[in-house]
Protein backbone atom coordinates (compact mmCIF):
# COMPACT_ATOMS: atom_id res chain seq x y z
CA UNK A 1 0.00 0.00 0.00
CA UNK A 2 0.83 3.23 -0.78
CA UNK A 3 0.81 6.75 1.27
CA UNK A 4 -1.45 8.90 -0.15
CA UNK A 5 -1.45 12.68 -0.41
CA UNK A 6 -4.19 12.58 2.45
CA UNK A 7 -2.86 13.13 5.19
CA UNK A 8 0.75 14.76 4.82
CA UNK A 9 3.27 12.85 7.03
CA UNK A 10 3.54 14.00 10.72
CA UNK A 11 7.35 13.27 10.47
CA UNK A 12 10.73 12.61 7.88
CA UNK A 13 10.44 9.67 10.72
CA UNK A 14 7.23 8.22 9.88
CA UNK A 15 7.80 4.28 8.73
CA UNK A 16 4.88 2.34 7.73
CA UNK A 17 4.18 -1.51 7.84
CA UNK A 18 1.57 -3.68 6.54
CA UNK A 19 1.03 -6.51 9.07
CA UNK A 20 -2.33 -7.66 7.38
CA UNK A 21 -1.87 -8.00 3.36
CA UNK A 22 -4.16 -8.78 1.50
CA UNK A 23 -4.41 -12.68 1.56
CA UNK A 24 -4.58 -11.78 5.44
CA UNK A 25 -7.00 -9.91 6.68
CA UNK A 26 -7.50 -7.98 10.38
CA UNK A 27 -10.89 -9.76 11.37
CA UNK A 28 -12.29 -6.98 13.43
CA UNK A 29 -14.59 -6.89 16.55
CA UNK A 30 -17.41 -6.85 14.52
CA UNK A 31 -16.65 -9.65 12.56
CA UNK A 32 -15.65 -8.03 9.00
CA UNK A 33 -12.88 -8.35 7.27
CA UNK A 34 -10.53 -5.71 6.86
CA UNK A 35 -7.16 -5.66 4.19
CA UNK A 36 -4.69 -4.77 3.67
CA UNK A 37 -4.17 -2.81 6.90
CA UNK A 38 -1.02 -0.26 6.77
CA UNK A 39 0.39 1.01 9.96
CA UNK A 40 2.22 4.18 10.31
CA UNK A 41 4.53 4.24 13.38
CA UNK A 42 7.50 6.30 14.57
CA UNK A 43 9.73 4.51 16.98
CA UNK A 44 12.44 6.12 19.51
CA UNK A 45 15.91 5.19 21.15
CA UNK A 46 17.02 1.59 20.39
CA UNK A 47 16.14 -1.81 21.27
CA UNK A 48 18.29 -3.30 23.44
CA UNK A 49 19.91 -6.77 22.50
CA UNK A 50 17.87 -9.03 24.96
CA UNK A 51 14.47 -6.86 22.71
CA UNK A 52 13.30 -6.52 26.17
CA UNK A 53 13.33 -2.13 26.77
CA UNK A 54 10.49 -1.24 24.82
CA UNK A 55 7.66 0.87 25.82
CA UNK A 56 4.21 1.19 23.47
CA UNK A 57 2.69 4.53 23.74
CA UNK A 58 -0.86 4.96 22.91
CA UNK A 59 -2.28 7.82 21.45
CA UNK A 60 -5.64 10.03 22.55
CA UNK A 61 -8.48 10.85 19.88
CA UNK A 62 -7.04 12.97 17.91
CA UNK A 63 -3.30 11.93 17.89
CA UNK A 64 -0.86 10.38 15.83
CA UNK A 65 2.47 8.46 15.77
CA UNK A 66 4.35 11.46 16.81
CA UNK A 67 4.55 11.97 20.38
CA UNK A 68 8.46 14.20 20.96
CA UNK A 69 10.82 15.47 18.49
CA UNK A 70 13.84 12.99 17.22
CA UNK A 71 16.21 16.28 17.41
CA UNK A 72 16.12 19.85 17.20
CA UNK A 73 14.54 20.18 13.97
CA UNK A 74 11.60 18.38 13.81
CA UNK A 75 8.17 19.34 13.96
CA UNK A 76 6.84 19.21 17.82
CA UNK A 77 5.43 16.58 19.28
CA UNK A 78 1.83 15.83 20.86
CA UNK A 79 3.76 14.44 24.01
CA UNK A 80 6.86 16.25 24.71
CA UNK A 81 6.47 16.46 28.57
CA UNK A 82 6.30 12.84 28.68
CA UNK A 83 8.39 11.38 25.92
CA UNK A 84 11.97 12.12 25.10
CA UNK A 85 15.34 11.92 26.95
CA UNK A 86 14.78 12.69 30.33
CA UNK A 87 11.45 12.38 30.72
CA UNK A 88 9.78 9.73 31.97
CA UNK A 89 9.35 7.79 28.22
CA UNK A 90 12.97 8.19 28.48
CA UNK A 91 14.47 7.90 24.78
CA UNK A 92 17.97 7.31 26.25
CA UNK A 93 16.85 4.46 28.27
CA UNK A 94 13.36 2.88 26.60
CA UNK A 95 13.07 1.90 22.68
CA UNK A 96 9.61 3.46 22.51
CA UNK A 97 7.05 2.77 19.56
CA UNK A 98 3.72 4.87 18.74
CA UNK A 99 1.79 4.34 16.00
CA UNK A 100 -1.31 5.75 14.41
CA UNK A 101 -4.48 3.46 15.32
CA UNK A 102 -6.49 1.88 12.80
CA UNK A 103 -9.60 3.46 12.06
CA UNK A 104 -7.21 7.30 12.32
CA UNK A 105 -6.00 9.55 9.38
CA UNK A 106 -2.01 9.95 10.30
CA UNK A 107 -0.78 7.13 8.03
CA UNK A 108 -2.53 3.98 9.30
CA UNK A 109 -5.48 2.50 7.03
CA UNK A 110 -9.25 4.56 8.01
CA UNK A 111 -11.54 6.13 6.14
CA UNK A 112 -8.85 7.94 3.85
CA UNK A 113 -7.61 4.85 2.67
CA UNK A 114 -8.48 3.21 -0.94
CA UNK A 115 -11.45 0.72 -0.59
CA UNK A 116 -11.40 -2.36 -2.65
CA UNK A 117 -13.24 -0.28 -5.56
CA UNK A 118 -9.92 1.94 -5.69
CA UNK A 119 -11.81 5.17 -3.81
CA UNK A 120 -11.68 6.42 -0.55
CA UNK A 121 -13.80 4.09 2.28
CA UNK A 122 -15.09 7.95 3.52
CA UNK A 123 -17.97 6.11 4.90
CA UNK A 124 -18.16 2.99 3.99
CA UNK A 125 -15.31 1.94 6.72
CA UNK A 126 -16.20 -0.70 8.61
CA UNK A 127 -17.13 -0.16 12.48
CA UNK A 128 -13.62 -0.57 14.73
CA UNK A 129 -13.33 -0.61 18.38
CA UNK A 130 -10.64 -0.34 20.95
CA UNK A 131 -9.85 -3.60 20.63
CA UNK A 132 -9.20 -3.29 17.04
CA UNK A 133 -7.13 -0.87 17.88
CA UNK A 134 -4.99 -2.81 20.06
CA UNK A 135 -4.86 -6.06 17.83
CA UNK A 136 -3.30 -3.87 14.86
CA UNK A 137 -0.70 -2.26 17.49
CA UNK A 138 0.39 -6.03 19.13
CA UNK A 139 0.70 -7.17 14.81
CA UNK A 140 2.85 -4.48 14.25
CA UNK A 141 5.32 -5.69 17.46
CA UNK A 142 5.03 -8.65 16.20
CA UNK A 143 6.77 -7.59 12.76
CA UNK A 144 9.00 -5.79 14.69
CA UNK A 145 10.29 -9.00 16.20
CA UNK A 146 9.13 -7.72 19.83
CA UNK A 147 7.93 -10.26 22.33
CA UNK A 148 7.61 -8.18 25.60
CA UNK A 149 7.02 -4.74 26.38
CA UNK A 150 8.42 -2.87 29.55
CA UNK A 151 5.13 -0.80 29.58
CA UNK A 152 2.39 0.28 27.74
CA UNK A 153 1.35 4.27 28.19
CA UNK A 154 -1.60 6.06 26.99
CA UNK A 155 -3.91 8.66 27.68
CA UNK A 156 -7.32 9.32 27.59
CA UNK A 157 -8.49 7.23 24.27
CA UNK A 158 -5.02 6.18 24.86
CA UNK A 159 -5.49 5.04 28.13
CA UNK A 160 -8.49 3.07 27.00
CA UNK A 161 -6.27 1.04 24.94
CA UNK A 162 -3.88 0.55 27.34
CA UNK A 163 -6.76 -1.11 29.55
CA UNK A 164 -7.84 -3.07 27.04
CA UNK A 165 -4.76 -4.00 26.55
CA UNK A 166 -3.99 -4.91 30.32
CA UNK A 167 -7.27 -6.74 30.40
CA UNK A 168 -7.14 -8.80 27.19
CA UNK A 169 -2.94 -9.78 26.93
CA UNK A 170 -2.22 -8.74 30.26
CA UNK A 171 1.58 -10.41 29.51
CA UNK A 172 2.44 -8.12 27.01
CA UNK A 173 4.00 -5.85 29.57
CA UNK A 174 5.56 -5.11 32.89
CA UNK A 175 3.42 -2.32 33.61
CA UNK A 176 0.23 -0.33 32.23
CA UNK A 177 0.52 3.50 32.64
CA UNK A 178 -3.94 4.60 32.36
CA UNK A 179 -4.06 8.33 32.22
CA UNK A 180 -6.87 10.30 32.30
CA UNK A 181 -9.19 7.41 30.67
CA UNK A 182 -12.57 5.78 31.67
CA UNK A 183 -13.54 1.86 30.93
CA UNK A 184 -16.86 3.51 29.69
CA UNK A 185 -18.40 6.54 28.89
CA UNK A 186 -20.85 8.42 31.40
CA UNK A 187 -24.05 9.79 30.19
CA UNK A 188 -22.34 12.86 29.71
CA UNK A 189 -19.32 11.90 27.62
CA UNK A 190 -22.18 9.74 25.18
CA UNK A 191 -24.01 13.23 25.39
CA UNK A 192 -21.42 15.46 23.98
CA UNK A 193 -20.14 12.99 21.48
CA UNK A 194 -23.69 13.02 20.37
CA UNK A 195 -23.56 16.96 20.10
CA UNK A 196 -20.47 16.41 17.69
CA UNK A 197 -21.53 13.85 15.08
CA UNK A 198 -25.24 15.44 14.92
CA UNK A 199 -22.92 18.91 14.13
CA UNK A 200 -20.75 16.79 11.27
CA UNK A 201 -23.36 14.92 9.82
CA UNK A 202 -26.26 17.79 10.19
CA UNK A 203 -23.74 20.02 7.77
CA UNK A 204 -23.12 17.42 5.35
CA UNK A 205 -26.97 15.68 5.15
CA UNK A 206 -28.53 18.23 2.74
CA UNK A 207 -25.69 17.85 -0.14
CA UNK A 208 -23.92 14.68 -1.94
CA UNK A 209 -20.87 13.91 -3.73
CA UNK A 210 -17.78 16.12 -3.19
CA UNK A 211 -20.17 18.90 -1.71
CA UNK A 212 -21.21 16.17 0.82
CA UNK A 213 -17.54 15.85 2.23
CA UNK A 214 -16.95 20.01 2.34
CA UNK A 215 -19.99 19.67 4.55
CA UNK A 216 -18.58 17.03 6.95
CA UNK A 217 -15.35 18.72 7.18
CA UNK A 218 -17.58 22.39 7.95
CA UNK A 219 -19.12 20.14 10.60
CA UNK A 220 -15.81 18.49 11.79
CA UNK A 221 -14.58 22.34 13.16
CA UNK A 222 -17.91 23.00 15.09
CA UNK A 223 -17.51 19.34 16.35
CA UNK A 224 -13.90 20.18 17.36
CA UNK A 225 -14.89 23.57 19.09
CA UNK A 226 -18.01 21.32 21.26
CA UNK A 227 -14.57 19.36 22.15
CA UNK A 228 -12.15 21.62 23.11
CA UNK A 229 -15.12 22.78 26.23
CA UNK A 230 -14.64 19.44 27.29
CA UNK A 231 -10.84 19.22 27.68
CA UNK A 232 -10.63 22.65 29.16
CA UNK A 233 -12.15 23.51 32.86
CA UNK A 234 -14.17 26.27 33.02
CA UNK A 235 -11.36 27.69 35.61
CA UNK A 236 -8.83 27.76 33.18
CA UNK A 237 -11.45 29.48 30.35
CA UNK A 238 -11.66 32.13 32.66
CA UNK A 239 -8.30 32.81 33.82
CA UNK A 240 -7.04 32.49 30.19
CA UNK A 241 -9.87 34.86 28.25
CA UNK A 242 -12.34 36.10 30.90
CA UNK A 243 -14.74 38.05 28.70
CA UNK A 244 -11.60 39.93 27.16
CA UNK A 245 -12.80 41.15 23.74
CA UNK A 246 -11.23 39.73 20.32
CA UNK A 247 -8.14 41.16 19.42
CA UNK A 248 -7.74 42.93 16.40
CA UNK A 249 -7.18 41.80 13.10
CA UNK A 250 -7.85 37.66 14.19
CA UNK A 251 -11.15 37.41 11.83
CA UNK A 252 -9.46 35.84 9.46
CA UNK A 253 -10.14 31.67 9.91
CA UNK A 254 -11.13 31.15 6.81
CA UNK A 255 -13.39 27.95 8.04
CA UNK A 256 -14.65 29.54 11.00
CA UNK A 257 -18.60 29.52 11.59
CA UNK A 258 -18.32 31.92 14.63
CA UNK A 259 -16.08 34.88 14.36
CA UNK A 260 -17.71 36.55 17.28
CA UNK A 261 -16.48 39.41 19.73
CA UNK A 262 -14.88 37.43 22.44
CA UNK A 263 -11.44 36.17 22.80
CA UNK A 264 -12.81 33.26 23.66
CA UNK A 265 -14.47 32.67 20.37
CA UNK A 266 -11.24 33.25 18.24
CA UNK A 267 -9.81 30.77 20.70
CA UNK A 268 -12.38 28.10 19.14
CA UNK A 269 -11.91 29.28 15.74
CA UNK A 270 -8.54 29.03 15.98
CA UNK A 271 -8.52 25.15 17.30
CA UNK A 272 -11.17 24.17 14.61
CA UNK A 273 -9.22 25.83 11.79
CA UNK A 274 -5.85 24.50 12.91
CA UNK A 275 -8.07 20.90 13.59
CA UNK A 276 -9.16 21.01 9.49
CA UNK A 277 -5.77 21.05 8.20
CA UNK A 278 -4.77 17.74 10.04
CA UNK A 279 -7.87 15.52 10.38
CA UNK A 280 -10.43 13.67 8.29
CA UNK A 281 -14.12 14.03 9.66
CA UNK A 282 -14.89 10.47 8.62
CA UNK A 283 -12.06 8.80 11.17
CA UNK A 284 -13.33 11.72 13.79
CA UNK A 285 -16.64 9.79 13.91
CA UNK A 286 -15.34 6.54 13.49
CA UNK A 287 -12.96 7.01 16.48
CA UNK A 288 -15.54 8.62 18.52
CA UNK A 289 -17.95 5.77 17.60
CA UNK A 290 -15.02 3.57 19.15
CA UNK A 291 -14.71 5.38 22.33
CA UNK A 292 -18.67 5.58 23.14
CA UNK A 293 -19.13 1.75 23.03
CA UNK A 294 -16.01 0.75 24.70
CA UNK A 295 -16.83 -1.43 27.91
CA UNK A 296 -13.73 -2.36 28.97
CA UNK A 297 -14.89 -5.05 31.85
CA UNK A 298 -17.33 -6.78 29.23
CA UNK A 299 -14.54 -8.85 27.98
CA UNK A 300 -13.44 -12.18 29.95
CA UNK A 301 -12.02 -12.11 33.19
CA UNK A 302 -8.10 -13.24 32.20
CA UNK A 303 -6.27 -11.41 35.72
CA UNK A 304 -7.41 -14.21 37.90
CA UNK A 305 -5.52 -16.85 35.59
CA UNK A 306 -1.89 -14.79 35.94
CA UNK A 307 0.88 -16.40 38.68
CA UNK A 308 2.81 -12.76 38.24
CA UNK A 309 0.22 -9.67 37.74
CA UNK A 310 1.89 -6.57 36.18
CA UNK A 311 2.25 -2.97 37.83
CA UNK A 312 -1.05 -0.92 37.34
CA UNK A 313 -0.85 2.97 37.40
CA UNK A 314 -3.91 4.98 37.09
CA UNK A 315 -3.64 8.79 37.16
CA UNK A 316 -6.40 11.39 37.36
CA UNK A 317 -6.79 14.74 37.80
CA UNK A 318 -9.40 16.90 40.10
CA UNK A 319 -10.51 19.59 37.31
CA UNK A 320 -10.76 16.96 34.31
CA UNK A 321 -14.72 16.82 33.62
CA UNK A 322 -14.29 14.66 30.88
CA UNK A 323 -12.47 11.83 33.09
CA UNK A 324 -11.83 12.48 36.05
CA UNK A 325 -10.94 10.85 38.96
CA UNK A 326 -14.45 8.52 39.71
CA UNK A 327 -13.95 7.26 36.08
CA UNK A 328 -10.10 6.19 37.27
CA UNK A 329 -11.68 5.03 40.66
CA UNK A 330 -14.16 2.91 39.07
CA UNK A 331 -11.42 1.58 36.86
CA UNK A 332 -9.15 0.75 40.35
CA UNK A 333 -12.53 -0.87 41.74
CA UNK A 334 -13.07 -3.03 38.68
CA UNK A 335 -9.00 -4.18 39.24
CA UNK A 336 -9.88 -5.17 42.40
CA UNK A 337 -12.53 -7.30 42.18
CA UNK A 338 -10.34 -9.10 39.39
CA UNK A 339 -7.52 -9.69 41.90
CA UNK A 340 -5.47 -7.20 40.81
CA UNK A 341 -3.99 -4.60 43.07
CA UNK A 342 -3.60 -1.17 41.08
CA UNK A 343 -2.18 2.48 42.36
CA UNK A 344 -4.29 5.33 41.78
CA UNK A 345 -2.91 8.65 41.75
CA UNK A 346 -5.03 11.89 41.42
CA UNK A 347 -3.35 15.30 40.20
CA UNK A 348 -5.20 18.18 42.42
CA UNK A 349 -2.54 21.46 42.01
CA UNK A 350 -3.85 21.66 38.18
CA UNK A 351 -6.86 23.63 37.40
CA UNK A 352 -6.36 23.12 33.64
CA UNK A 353 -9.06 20.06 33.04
CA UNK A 354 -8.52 17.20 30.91
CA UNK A 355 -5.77 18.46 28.79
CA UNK A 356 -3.60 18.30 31.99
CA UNK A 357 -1.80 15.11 30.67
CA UNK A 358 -0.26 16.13 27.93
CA UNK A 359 1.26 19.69 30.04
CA UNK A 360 3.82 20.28 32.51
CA UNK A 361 2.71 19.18 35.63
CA UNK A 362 5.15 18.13 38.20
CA UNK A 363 3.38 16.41 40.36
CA UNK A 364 2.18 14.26 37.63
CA UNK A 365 5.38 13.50 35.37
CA UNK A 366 7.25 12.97 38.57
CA UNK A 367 4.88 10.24 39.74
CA UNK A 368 5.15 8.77 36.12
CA UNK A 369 8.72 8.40 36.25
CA UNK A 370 8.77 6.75 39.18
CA UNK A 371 6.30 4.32 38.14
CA UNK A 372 7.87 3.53 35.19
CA UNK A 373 11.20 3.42 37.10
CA UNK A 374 9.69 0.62 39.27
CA UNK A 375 8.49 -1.44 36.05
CA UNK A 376 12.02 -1.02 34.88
CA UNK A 377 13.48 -2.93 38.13
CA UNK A 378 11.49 -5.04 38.15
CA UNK A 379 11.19 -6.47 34.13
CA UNK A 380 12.08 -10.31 33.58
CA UNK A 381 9.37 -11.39 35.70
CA UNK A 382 6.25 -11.57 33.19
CA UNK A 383 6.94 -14.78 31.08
CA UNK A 384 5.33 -15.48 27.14
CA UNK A 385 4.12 -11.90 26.88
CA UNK A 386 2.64 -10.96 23.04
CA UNK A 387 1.34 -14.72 22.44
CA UNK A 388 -1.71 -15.11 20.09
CA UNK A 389 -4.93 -14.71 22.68
């Protein structure tokens, strides 16, 4: 398979591998076939020669397979307080992997890609889920020649995966690093998804054909506006913009819908303008689709079968309203009752809401490192990890 124009590559670093061809197709959750799948990944550091110092970091919604910068020059990363050399993904110590999920529009195969008519899936993607996700990220370790990971990291939509992945191959790794992530959606998280596809697919339902798709992506920027509320505490709103007016000169989005007389609202115009140049509307819904039906405790019960259980961090923080700290506490609960002991660690000096995780936060980063500094004395003791479930 082929990169296509859509998306342009986050990084000169980006590889890509296709771990299901075509004469081997990624049987999804839902039962459908899906070939080939292409992966794009970006891996940091080096592996080790006992292949045993790798670390899997999983992405949130809207990320992609390029967490830090590989040097000076390179484009930032989504990640930088948490991945590079000396943080606590350390790139001098860890070989650490990230790659685009299935289902996303940064390289790996989703609604962008060709279908088996030649065109674009757009909609015609099949459903994925979370565990989806997680089968095409343990195929591409596989190809990699990687039995065993030190840790797996994620946050939010990443830190779903990374519970899914502790729940379903629970040998893969030493440890499992859940950050700011639920094992389902409340009421409200389904509600303001809900508020987001009606806002993509309510701007796109009137037209068809090439005018369909402007109307999706018109859609996609309102839908990423509706998101931003959610990752930002009203606190940090206030303190940031108050009701300071719109500075001068800043109505020029081209996409925006708003353009109102509040800082605030340039703020939002900004994020969905920015948000259009990166990301397809068709993988925004799919992934969202993902998150909404995850259940992460509907699968079997596998902890109770393990003679050594691996580390468990969960890590929330008091101003999140998206995920905060009952959905990690639930999560901890859920552990429990499964036999498995896990740490839960709650972030209360930050006032800045869900998008804590990805800032600098001491408190948080320095409880991370230590963590992962634990899994690191202890690896060798999980046995058979990435063996076909």
């Amino acid at each position: 398979m082929v990169f296509t124009d859509w998306p342009a590559p986050t990084s000169e670093h980006l590889s890509l591998a296709e771990p299901f061809p075509g004469d081997r197709p990624l049987r999804l959750s839902s039962g459908a076939p899906l070939a080939p799948v292409q992966v794009a990944y970006e891996t940091f550091g080096r592996l080790n020669d006992t292949r045993d110092n790798a670390v899997f970091v999983c992405h949130a919604l809207t990320g992609d397979s390029h967490p830090a910068r590989h040097h000076a020059d390179d484009a930032p990363g989504w990640w930088e307080t948490m991945v590079g050399p000396g943080r606590p993904v350390d790139t001098r110590r860890y070989f650490v992997i990230c790659a685009n999920v299935v289902g996303g529009c940064a390289g790996t195969t989703g609604p962008w890609a060709p279908g088996p008519d030649g065109q674009p899936y757009a909609g015609a993607f099949p459903e994925i889920t979370v565990a989806d996700m997680v089968g095409v990220h343990r195929a591409l370790l596989a190809t990699l020649g990687i039995r065993r990971l030190r840790a797996v990291v994620g946050g939010s939509l990443g830190g779903m995966q990374a519970l899914e992945w502790l729940l379903r191959h629970p040998r893969d790794a030493d440890g499992f690093a859940i950050i700011a992530a639920t094992a389902r959606q409340s009421a409200d998280n389904l509600a303001w998804n809900a508020v987001a596809r009606y806002a993509i697919r309510s701007s796109a339902a009137a037209a068809a054909g090439p005018a369909r798709e402007a109307g999706l992506r018109e859609g996609l920027g309102t839908a990423r506006m509706i998101a931003h509320l959610t990752y930002l505490s009203e606190r940090s709103l206030h303190r940031k913009f108050g009701r300071a007016p719109r500075r001068t000169g800043t109505r020029t989005h081209p996409s925006s819908l708003v353009q109102g007389d509040f800082a605030v609202e340039s703020y939002l115009e900004h994020q969905a303008d920015k948000f259009l140049r990166r990301f397809d509307a068709q993988s925004y819904l799919q992934l969202l689709g993902a998150m909404d039906h995850f259940d992460a405790f509907a699968v079997p019960d596998r902890l109770h079968t393990l003679d050594v259980l691996p580390d468990v961090l969960l890590y929330s923080f008091t101003s999140d309203r998206l995920f905060g700290p009952e959905h990690s506490e639930g999560i901890r609960t859920e552990l429990a009752a499964r036999g498995l002991s896990a740490r839960h660690e709650r972030d209360v000096t930050s006032d800045v809401g869900h998008d804590a995780f990805l800032l600098e936060v001491p408190g948080f980063l320095a409880v991370a490192d230590r963590f992962l500094r634990g899994v690191d004395l202890r690896s060798g003791t999980l046995r058979d990890g990435l063996v076909p479930s």
